[in-house]
N, C-alpha and C. Protein backbone atom coordinates (compact mmCIF):
# COMPACT_ATOMS: atom_id res chain seq x y z
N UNK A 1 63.79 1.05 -41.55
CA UNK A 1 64.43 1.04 -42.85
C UNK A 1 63.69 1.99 -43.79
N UNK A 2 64.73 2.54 -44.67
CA UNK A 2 63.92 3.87 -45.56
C UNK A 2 63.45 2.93 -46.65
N UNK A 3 62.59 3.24 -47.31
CA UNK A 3 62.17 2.97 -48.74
C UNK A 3 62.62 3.50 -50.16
N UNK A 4 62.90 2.78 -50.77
CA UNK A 4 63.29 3.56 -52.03
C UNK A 4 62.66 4.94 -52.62
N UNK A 5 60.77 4.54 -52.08
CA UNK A 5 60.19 6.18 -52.11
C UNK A 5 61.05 6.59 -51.73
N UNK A 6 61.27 6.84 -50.13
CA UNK A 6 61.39 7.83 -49.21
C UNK A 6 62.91 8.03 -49.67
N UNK A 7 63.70 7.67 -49.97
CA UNK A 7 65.36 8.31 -50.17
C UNK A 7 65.39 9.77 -50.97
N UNK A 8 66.26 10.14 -50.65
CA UNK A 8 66.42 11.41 -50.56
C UNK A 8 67.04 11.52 -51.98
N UNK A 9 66.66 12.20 -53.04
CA UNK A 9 67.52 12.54 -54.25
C UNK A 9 68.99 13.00 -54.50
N UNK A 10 69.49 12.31 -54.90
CA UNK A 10 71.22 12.76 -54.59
C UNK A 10 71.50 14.12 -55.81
N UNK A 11 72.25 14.47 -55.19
CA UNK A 11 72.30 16.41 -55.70
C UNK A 11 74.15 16.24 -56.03
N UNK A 12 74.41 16.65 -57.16
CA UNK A 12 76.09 16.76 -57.28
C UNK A 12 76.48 17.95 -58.09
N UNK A 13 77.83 18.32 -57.48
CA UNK A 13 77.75 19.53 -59.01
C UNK A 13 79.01 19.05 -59.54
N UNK A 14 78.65 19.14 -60.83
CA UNK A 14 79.57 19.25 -62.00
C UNK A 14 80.04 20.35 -62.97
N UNK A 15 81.04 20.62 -63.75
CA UNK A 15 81.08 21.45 -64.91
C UNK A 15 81.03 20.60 -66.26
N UNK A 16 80.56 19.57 -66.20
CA UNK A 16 80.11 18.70 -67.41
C UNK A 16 78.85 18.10 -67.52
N UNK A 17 77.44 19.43 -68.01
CA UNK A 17 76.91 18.78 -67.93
C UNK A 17 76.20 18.14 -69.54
N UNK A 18 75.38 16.99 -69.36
CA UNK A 18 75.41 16.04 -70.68
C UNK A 18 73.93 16.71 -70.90
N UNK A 19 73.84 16.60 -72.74
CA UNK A 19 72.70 16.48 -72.98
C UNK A 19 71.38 16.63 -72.36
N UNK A 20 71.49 15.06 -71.71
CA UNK A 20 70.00 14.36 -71.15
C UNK A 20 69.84 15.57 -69.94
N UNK A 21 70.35 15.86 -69.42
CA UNK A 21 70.36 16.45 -68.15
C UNK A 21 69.81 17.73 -68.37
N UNK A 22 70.63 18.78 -69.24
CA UNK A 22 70.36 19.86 -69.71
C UNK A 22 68.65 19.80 -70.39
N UNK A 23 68.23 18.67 -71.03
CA UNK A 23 67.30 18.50 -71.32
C UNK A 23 66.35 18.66 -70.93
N UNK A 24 66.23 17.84 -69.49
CA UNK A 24 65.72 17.81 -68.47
C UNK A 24 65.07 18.84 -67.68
N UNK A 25 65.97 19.98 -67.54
CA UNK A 25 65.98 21.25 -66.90
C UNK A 25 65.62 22.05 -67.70
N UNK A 26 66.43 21.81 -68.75
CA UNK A 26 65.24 23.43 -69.60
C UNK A 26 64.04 22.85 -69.86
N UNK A 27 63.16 21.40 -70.38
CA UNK A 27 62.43 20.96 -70.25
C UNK A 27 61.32 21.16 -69.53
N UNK A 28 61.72 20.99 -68.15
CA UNK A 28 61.35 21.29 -66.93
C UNK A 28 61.09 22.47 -66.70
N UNK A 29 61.68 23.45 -66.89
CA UNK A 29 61.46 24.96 -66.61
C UNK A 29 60.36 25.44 -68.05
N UNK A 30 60.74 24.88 -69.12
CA UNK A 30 59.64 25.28 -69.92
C UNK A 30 58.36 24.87 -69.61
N UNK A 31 58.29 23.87 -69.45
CA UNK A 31 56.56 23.01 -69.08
C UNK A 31 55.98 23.78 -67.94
N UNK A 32 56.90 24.16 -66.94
CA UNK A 32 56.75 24.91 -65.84
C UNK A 32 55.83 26.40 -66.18
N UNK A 33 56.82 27.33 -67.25
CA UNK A 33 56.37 27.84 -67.61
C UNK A 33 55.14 28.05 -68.48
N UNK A 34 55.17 27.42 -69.17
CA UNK A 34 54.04 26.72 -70.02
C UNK A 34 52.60 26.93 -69.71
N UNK A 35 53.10 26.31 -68.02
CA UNK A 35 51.71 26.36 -67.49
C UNK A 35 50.95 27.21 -66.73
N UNK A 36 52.21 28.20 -66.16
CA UNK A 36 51.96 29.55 -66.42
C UNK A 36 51.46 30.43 -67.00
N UNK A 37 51.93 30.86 -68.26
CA UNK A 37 52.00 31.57 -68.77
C UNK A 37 50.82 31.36 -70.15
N UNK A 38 50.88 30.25 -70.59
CA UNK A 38 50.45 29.77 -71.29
C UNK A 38 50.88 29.61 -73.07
N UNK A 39 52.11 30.21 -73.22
CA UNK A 39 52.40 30.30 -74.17
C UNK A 39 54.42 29.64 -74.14
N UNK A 40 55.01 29.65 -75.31
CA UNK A 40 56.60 29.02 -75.28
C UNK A 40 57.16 30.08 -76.67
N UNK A 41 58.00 31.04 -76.10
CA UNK A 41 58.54 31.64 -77.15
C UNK A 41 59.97 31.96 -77.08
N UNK A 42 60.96 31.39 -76.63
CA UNK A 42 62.03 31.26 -76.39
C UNK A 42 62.85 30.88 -77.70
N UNK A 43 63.58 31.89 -78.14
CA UNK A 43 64.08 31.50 -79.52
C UNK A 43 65.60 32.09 -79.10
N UNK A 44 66.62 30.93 -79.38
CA UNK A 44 68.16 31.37 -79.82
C UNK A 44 68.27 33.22 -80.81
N UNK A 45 69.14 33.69 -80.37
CA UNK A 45 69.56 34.86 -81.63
C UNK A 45 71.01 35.09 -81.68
N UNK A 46 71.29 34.88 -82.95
CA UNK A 46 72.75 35.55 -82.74
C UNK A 46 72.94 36.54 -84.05
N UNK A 47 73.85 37.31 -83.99
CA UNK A 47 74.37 38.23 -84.75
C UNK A 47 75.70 37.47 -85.40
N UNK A 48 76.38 37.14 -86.43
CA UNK A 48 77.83 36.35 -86.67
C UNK A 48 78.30 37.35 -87.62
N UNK A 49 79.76 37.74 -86.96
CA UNK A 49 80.56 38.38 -88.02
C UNK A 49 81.36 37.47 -88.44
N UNK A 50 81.47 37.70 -89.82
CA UNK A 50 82.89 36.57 -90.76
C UNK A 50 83.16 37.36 -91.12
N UNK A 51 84.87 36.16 -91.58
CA UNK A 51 85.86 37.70 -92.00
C UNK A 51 85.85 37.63 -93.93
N UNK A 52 85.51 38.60 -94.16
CA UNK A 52 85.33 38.86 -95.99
C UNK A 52 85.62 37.96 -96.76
N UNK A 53 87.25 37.41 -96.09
CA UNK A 53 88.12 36.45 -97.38
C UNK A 53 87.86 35.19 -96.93
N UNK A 54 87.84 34.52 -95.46
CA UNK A 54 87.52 32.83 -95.72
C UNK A 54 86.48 32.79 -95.35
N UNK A 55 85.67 33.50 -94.83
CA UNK A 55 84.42 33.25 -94.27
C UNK A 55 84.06 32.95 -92.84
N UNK A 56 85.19 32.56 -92.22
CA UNK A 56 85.25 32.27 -90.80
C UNK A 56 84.57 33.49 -89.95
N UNK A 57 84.07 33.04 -89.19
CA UNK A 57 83.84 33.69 -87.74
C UNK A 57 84.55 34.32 -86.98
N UNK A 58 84.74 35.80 -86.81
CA UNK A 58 85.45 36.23 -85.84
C UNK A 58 85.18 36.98 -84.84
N UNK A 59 83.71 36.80 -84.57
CA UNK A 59 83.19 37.58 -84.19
C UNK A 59 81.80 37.75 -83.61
N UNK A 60 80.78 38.90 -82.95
CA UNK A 60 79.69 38.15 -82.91
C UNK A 60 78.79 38.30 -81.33
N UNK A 61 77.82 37.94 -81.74
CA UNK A 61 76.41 38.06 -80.40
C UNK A 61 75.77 37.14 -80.43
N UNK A 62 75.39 36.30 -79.10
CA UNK A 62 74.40 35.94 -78.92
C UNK A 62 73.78 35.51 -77.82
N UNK A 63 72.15 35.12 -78.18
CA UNK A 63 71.51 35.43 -76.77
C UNK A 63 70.15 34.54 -76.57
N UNK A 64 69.74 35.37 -76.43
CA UNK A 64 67.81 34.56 -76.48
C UNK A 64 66.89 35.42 -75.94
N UNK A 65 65.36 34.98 -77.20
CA UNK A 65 64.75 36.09 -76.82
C UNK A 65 63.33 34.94 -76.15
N UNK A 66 62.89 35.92 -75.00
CA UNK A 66 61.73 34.99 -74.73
C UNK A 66 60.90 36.08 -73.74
N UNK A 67 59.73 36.14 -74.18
CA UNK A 67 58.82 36.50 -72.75
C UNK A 67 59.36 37.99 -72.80
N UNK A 68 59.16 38.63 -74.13
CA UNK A 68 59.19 40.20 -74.08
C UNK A 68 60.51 40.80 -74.13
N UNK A 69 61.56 39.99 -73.94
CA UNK A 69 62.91 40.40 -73.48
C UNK A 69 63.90 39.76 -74.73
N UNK A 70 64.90 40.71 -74.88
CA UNK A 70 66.11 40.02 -75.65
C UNK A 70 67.08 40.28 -74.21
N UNK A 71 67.58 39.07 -73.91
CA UNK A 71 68.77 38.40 -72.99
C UNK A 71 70.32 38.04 -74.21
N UNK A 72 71.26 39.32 -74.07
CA UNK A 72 71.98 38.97 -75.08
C UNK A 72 73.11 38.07 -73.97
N UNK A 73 73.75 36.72 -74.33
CA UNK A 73 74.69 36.13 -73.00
C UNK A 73 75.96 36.56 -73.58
N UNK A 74 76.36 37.05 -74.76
CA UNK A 74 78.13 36.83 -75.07
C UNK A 74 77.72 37.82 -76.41
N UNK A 75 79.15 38.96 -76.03
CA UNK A 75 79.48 39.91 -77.51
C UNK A 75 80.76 39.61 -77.30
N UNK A 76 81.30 39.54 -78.44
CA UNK A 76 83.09 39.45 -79.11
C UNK A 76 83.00 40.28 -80.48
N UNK A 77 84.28 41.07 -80.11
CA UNK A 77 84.78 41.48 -81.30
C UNK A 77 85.95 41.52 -81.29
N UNK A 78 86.57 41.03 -82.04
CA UNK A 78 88.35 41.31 -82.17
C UNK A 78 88.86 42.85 -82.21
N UNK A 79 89.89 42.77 -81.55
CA UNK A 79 90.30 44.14 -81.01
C UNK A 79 90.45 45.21 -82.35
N UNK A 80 90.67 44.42 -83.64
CA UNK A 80 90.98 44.91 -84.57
C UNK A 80 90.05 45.82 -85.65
N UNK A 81 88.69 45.13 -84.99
CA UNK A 81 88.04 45.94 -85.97
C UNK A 81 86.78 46.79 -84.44
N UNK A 82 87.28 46.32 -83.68
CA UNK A 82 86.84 47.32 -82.49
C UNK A 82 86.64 49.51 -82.84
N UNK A 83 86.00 49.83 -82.47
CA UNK A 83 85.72 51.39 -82.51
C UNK A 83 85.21 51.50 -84.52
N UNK A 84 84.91 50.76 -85.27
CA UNK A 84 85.06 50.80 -86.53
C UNK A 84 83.33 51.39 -86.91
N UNK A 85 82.44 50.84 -86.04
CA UNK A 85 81.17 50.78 -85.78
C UNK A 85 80.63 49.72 -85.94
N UNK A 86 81.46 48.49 -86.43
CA UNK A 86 81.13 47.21 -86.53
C UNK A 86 80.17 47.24 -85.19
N UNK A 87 80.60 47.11 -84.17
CA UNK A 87 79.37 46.86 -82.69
C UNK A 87 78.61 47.29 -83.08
N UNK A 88 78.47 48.52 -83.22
CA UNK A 88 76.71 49.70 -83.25
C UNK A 88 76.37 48.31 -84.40
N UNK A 89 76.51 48.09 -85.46
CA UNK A 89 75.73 47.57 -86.41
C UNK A 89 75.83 46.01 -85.70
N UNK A 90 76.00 45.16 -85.02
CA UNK A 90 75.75 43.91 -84.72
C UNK A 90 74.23 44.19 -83.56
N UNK A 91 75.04 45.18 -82.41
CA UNK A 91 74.01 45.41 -81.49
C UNK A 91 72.75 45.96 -81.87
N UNK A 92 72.80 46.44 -82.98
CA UNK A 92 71.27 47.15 -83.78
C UNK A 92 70.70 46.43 -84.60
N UNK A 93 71.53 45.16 -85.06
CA UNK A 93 70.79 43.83 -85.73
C UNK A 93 70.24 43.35 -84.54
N UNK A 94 70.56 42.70 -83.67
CA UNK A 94 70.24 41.89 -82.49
C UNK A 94 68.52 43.03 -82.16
N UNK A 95 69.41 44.17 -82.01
CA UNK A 95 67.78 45.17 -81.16
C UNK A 95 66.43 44.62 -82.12
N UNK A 96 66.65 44.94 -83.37
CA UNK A 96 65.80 45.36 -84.96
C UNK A 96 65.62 43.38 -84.51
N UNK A 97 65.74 42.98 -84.85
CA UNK A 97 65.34 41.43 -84.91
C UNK A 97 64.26 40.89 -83.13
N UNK A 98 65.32 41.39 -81.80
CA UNK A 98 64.41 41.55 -80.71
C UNK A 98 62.71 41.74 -81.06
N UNK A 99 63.04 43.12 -81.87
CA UNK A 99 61.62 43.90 -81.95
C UNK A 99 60.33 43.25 -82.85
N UNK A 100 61.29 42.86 -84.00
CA UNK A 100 60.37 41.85 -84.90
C UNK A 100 59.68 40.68 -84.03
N UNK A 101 60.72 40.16 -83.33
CA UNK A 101 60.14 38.99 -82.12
C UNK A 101 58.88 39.60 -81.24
N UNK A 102 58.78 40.74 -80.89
CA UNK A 102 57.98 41.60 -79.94
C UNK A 102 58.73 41.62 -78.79
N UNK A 103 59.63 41.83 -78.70
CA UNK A 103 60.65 42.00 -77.57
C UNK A 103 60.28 43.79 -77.21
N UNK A 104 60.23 43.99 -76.06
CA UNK A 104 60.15 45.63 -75.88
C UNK A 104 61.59 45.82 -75.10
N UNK A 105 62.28 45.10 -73.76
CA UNK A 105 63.57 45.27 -73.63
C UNK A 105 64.38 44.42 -74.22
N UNK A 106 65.86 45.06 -73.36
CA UNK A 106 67.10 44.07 -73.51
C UNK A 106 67.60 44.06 -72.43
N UNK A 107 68.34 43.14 -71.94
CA UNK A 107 69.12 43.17 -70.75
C UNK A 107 70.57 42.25 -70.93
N UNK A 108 71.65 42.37 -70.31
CA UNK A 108 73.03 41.75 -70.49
C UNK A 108 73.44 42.18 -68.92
N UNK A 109 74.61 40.91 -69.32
CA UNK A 109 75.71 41.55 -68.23
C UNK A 109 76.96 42.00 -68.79
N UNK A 110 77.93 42.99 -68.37
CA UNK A 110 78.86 43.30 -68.48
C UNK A 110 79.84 43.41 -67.24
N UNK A 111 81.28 43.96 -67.61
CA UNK A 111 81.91 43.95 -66.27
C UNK A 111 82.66 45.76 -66.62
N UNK A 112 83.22 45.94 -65.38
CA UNK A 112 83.88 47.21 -65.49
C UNK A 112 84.95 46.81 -66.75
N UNK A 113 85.61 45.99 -66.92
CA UNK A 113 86.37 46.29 -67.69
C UNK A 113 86.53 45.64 -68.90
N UNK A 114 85.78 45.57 -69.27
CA UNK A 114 84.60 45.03 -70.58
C UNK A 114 83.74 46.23 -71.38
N UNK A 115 83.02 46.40 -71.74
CA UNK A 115 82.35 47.38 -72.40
C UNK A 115 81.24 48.33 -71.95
N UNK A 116 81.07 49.16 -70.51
CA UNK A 116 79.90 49.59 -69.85
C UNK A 116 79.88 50.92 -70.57
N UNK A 117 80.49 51.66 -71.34
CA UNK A 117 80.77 52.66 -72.52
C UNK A 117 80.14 52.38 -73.55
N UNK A 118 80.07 51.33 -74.49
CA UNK A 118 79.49 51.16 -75.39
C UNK A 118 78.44 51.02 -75.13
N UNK A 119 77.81 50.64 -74.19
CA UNK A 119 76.51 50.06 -73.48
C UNK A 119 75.48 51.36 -73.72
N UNK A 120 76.07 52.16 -72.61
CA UNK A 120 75.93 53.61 -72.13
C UNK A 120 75.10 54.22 -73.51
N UNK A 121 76.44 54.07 -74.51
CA UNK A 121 76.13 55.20 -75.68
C UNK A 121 75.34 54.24 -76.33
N UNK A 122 74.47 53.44 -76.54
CA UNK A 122 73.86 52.69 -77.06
C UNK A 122 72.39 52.51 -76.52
N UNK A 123 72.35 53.46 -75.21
CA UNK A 123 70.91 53.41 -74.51
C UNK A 123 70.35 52.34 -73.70
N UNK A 124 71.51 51.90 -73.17
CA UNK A 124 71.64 50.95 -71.97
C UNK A 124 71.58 51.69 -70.72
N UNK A 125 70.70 51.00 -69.53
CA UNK A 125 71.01 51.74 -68.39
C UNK A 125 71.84 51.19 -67.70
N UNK A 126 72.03 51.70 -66.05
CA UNK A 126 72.46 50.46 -65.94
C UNK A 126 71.56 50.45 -64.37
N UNK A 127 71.07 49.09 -64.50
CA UNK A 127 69.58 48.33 -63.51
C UNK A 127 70.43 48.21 -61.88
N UNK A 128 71.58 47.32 -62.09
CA UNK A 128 72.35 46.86 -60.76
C UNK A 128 73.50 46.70 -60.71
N UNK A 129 74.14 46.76 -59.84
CA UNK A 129 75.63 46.42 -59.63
C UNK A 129 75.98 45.33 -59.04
N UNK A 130 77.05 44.66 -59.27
CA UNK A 130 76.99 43.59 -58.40
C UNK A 130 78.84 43.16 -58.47
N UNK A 131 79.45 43.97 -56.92
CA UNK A 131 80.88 43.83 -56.38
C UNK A 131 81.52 42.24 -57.31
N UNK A 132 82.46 41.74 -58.22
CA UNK A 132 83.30 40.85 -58.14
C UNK A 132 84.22 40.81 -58.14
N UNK A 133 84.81 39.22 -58.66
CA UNK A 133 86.21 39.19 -58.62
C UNK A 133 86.99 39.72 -60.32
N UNK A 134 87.77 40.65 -60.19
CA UNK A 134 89.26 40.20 -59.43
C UNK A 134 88.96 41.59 -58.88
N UNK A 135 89.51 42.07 -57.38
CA UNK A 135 88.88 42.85 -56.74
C UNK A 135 88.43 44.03 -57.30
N UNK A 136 87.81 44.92 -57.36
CA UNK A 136 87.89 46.38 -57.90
C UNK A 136 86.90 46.18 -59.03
N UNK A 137 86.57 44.87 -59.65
CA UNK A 137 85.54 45.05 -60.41
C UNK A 137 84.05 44.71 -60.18
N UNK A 138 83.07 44.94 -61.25
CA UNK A 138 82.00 44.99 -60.56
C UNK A 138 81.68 44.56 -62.03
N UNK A 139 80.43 44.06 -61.77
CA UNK A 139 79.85 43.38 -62.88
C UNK A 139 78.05 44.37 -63.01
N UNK A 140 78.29 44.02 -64.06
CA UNK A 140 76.70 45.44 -63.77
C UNK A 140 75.34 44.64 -64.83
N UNK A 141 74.27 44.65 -64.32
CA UNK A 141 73.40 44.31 -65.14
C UNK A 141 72.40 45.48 -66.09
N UNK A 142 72.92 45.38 -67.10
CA UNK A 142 71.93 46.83 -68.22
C UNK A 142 71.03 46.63 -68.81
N UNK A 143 70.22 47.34 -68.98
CA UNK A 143 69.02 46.91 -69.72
C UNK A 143 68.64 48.00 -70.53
N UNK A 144 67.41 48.02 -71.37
CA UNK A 144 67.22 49.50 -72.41
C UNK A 144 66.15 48.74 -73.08
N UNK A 145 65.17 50.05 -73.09
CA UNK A 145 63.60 49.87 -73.65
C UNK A 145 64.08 49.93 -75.07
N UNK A 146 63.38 49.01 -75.63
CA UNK A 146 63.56 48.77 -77.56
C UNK A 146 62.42 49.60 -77.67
């Protein structure tokens, strides 16, 4: 007979995960690090565009900076004020704030048919490729010395 030690940890996947759990894991990976490294500098960043007249959100970056690096996860801009230079000025807040942090890179993902142009002209390289779906595209990982 097994022992309650000895049982094996049950493993599930979900797309809901709660709080406590999430807790847990970044928790876990920080202390991890922690003890590594010896230091915890992992800070949220975002860039927020609102629109002039209600104030709402339409727009926008954000990411996290930790351990030398700005990791931006999500840019949106509405198609409307797209090519305006609105981007250059969100993505050059995000850089200018990185740097204050002591961030020396950046890195993101993008896809082919998403923004690897703006990237480009913005002094992004690009690090890797990586084949997805829906066929024909590719998802690319960029990065660029601040």
């Amino acid at each position: 007979m097994v022992s309650a030690a000895e049982a094996e940890p049950a493993v599930s996947v979900t797309d809901l995960l709660d709080d406590g759990a999430r807790a847990v894991i970044a928790d876990g990976l920080s202390g991890y690090n922690y003890a590594k490294v010896g230091y915890r500098d992992h800070r949220p960043l975002a860039v927020v565009v609102s629109d002039p007249d209600t104030g709402a959100t339409i727009g926008g970056l954000f990411g996290r900076t930790s351990f030398g690096l700005l990791f931006v996860e999500r840019f949106f801009l509405p198609e409307n004020v797209r090519g305006s230079g609105l981007g250059s000025r969100v993505i050059a807040q995000a850089e200018e704030e990185a740097r204050r942090r002591g961030c020396t890179r950046a890195a993101l993902f993008t896809l082919t048919f998403q923004a690897p142009g703006f990237y480009l002209k913005h002094g992004y390289d690009i690090a890797a490729r990586l084949d997805c779906d829906p066929p024909g595209a590719t998802r690319m990982l960029m990065t660029k010395k601040l």
